[in-house]
Protein backbone atom coordinates (compact mmCIF):
# COMPACT_ATOMS: atom_id res chain seq x y z
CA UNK A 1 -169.24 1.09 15.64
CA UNK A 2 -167.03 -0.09 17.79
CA UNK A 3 -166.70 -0.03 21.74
CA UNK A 4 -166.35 3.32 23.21
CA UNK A 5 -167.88 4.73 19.93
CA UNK A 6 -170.60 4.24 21.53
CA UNK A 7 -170.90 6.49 23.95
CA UNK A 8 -171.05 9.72 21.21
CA UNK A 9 -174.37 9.82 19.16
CA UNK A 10 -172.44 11.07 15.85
CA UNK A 11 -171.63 8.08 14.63
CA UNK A 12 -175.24 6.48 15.17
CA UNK A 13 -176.25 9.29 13.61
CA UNK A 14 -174.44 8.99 10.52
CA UNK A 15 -175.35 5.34 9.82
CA UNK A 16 -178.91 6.00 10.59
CA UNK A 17 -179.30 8.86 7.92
CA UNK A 18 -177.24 6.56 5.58
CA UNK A 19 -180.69 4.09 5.81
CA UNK A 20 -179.02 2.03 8.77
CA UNK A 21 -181.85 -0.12 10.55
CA UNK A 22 -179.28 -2.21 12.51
CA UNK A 23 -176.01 -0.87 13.94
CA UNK A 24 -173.61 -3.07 14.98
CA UNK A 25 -171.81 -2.06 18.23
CA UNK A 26 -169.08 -4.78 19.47
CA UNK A 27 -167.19 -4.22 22.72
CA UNK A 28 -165.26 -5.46 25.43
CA UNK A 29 -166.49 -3.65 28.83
CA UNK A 30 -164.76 -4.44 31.58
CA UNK A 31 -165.64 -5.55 35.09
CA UNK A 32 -163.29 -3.51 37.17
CA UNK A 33 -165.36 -0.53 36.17
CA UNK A 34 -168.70 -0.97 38.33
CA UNK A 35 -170.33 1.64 36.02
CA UNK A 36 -169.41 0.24 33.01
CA UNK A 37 -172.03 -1.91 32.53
CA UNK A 38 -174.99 0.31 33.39
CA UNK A 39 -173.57 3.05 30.97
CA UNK A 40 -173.02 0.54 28.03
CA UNK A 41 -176.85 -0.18 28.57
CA UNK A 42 -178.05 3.22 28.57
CA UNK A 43 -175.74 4.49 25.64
CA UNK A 44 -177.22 0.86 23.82
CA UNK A 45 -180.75 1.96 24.49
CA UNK A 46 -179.73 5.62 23.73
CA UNK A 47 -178.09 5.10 20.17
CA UNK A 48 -181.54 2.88 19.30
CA UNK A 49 -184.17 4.98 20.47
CA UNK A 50 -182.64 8.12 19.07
CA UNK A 51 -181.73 7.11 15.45
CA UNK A 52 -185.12 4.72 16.00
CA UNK A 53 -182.75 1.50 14.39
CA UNK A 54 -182.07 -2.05 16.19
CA UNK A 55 -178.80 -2.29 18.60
CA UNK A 56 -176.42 -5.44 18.50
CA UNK A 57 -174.04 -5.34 20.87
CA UNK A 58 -171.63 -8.31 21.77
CA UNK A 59 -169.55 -7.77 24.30
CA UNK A 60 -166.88 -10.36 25.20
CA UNK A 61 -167.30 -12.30 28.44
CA UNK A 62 -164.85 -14.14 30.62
CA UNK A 63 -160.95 -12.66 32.77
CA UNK A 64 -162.18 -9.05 32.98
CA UNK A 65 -165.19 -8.24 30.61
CA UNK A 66 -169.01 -8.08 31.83
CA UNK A 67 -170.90 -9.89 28.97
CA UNK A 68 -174.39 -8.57 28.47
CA UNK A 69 -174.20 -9.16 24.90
CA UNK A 70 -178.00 -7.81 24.00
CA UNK A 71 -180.07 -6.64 21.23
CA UNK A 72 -182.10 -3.47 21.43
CA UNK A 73 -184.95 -2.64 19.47
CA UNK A 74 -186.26 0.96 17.67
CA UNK A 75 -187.94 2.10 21.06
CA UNK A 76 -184.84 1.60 23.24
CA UNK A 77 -186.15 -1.70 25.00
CA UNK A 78 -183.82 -4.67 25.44
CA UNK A 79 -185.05 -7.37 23.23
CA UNK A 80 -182.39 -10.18 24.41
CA UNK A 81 -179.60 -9.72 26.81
CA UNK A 82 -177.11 -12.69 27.06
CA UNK A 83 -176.21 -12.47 30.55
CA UNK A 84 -172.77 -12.52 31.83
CA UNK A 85 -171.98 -16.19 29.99
């Protein structure tokens, strides 16, 4: 998936029926939306715990994106998150 994909379940959906157990979901969120980052989290956790598969989601860092690159497991719990570096 990429990016703003992320945000629909259909996809998620898809590659979890397909025998999925780790979705890939890279993206660049960026800073100048203060929500951005707390909706990429929840959709993360969402797209996990629904389709009960693993999350990886780098995001880029640096100018304008918010980092956070994390990993989120089956039960929609953040396993490592990478922190704005």
């Amino acid at each position: 998936m990429i990016c703003y994909a992320l945000r629909f379940p259909e996809m998620a959906r898809m590659l979890a029926l397909r025998g999925r157990e780790c979705v890939a979901a890279p993206s660049g969120w960026g800073s100048r939306r203060s929500e951005s980052g707390t909706l990429a989290n929840d959709d993360q956790s969402a797209r996990a715990l629904e389709n009960g598969c693993y999350v990886v989601a780098p995001d880029q860092t640096g100018n304008i994106y918010i980092g956070h690159s994390m990993i989120v497991d089956p039960l929609g719990r953040t396993v490592v998150d990478l922190g704005t570096k």
